[in-house]
N, C-alpha and C. Protein backbone atom coordinates (compact mmCIF):
# COMPACT_ATOMS: atom_id res chain seq x y z
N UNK A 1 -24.86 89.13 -28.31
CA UNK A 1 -26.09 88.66 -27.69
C UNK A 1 -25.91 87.21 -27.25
N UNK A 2 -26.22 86.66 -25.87
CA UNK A 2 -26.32 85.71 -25.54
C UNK A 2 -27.59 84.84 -25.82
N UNK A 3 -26.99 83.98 -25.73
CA UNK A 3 -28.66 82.74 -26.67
C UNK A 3 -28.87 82.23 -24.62
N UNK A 4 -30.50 82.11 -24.38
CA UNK A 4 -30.91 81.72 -23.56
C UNK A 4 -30.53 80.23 -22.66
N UNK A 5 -30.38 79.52 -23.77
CA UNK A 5 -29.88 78.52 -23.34
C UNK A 5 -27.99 78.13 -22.94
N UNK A 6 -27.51 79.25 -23.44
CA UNK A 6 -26.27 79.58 -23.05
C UNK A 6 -26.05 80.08 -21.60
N UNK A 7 -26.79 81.10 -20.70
CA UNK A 7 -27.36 81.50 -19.51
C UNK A 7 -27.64 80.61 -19.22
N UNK A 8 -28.43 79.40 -18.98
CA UNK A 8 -29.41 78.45 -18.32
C UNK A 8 -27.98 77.64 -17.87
N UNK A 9 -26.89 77.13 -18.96
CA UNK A 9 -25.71 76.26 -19.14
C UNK A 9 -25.26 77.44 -17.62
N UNK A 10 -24.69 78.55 -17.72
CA UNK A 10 -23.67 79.42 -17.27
C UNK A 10 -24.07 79.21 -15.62
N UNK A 11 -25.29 79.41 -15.24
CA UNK A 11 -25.94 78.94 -13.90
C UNK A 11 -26.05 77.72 -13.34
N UNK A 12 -26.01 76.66 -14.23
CA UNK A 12 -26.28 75.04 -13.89
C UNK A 12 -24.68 74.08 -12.92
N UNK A 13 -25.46 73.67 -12.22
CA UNK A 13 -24.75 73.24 -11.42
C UNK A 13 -23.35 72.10 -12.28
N UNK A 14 -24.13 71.58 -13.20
CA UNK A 14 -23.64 70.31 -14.19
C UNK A 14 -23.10 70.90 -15.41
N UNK A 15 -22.50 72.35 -15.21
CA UNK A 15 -22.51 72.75 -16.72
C UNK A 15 -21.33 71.91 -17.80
N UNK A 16 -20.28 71.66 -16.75
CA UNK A 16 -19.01 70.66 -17.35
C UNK A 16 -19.70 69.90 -18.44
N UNK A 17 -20.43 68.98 -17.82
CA UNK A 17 -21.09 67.82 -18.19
C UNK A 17 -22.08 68.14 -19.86
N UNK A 18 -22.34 69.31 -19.23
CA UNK A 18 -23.63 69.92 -20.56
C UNK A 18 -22.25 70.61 -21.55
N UNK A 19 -21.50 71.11 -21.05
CA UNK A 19 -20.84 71.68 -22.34
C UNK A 19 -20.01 70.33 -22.87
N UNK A 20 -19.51 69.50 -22.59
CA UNK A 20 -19.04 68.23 -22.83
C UNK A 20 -20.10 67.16 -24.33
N UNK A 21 -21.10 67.42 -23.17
CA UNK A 21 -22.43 67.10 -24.59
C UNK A 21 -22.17 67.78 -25.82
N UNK A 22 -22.64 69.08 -25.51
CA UNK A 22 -22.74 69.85 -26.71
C UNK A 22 -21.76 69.67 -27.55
N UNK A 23 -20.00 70.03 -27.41
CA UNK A 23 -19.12 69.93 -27.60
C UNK A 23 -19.44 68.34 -28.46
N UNK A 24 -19.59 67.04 -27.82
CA UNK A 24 -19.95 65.82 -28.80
C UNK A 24 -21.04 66.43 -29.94
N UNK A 25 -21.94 66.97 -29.75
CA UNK A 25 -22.94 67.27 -30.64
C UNK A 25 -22.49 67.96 -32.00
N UNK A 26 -21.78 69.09 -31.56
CA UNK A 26 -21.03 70.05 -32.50
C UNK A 26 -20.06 69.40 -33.71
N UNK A 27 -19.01 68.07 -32.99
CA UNK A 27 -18.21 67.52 -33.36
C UNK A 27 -19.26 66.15 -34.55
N UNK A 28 -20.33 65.70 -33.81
CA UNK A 28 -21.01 64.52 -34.46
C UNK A 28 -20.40 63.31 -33.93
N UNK A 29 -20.08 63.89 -32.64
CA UNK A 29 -19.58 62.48 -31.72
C UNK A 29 -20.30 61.69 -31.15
N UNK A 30 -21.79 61.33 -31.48
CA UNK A 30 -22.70 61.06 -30.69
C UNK A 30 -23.09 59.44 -30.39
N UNK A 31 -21.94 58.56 -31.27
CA UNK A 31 -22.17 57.03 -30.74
C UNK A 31 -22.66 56.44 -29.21
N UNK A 32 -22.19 57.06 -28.50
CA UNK A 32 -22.16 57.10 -27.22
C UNK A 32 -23.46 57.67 -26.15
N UNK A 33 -24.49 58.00 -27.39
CA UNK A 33 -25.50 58.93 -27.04
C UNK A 33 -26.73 58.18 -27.31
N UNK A 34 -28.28 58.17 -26.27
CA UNK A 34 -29.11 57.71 -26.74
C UNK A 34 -29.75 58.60 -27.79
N UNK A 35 -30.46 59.23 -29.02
CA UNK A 35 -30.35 60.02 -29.22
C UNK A 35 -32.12 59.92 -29.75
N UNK A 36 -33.15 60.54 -29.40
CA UNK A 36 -34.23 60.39 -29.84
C UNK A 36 -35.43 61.48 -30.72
N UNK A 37 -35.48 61.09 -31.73
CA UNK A 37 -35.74 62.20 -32.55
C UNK A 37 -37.33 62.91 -31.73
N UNK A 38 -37.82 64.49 -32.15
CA UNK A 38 -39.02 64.79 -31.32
C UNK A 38 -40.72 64.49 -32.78
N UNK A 39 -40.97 63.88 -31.87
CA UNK A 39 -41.60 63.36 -32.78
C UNK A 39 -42.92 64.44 -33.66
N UNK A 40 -42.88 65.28 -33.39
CA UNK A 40 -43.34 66.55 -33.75
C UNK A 40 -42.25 67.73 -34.66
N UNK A 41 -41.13 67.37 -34.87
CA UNK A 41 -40.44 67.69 -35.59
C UNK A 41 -39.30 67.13 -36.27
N UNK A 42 -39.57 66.70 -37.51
CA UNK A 42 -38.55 65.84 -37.65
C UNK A 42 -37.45 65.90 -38.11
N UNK A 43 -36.82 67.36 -38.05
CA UNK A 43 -35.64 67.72 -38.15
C UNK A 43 -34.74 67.70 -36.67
N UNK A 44 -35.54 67.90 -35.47
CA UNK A 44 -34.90 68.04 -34.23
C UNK A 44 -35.07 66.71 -33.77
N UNK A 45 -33.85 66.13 -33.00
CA UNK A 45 -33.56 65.19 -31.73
C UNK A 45 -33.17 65.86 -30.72
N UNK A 46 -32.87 65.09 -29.38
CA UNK A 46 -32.83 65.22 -28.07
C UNK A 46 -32.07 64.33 -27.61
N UNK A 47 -30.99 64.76 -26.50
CA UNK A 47 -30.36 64.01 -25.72
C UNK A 47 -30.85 64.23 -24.66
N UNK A 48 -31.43 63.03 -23.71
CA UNK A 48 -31.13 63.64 -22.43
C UNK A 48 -30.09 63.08 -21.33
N UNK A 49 -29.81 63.87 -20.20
CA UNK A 49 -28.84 63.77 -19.49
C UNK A 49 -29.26 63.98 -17.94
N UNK A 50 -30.18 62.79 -17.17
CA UNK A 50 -30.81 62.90 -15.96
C UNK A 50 -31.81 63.89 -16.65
N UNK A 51 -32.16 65.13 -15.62
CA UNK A 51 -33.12 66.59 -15.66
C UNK A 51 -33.23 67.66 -16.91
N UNK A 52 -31.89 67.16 -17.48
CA UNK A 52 -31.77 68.51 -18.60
C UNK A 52 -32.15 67.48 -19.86
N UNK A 53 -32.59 68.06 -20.42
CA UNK A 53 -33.02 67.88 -22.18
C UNK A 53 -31.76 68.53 -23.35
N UNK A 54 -31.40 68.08 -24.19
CA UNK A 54 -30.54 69.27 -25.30
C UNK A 54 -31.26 68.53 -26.57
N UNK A 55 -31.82 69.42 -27.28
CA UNK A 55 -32.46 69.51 -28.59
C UNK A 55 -31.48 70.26 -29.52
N UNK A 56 -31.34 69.28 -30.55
CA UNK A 56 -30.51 69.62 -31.65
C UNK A 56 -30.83 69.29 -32.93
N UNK A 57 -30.48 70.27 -33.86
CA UNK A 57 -30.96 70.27 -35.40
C UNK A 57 -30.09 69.60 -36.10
N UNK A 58 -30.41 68.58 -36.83
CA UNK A 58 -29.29 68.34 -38.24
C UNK A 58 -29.45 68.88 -39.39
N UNK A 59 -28.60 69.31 -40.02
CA UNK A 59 -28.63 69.96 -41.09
C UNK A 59 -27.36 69.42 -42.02
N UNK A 60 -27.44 70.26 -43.21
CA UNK A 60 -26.43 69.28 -44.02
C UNK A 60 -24.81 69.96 -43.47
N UNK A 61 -25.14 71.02 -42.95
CA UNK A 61 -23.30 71.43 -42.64
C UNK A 61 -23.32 71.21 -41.01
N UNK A 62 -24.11 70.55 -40.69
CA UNK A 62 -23.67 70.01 -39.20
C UNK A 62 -24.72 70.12 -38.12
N UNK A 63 -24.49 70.14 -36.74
CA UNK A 63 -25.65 69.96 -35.85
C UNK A 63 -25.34 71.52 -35.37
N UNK A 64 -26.80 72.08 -34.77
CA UNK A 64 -26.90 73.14 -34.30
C UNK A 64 -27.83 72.52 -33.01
N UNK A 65 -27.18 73.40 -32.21
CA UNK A 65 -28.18 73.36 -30.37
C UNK A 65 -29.41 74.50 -30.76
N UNK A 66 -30.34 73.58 -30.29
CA UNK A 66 -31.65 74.26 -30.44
C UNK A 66 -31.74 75.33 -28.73
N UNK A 67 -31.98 74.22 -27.93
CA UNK A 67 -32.40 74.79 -26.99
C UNK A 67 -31.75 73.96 -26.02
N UNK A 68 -31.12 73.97 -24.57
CA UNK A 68 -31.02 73.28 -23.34
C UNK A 68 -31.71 73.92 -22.18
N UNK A 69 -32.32 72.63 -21.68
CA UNK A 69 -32.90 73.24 -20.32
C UNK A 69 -34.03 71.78 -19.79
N UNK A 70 -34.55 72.01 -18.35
CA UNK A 70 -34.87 70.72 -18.12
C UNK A 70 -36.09 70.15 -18.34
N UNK A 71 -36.44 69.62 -18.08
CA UNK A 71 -37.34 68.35 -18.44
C UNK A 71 -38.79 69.61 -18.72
N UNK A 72 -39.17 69.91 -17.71
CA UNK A 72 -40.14 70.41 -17.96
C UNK A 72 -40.92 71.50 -18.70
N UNK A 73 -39.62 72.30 -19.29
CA UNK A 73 -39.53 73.69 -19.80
C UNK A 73 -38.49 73.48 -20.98
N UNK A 74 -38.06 72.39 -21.41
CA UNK A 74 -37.62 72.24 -22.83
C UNK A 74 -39.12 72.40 -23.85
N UNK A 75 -39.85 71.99 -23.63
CA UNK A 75 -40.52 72.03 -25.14
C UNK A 75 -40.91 73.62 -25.19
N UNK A 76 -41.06 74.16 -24.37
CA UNK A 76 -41.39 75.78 -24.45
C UNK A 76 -40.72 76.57 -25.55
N UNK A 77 -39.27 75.72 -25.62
CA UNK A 77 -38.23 77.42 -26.61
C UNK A 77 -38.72 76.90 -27.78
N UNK A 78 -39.54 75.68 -28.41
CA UNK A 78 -39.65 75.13 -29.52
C UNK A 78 -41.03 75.87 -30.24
N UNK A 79 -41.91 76.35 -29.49
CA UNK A 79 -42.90 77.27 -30.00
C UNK A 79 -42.41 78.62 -30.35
């Protein structure tokens, strides 16, 4: 099964760029990152990158991708 936000990546013009992110995210490479927690949940932060949003969980065995997608239709996968 494909995760939605995996599709959204597979179509995007910038996907290099977005899997490059993630890839930092996965790793905990994120010095380089503005990184801003959502203030409605305070387990999830957000990078953004121009139009796209990536929301990510910390947890104690590492970061998980919540959701990617852009500005206007990121907070949607969070309900």
């Amino acid at each position: 099964m494909v995760v939605k936000w995996k599709k959204f990546i597979e179509k995007h013009p910038f996907r290099d760029i977005i899997n490059h992110i993630i890839k930092d995210i996965e790793t905990n490479n994120l010095e380089q990152y503005f990184i801003k927690p959502l203030s409605w949940y305070t387990q999830y932060f957000r990078i953004r990158k121009g139009n796209i949003r990536i929301v990510f969980e910390k947890t104690s065995k590492g970061n998980n991708i919540v959701a990617v997608d852009t500005r206007g239709q990121i907070y949607r996968w969070l309900k």
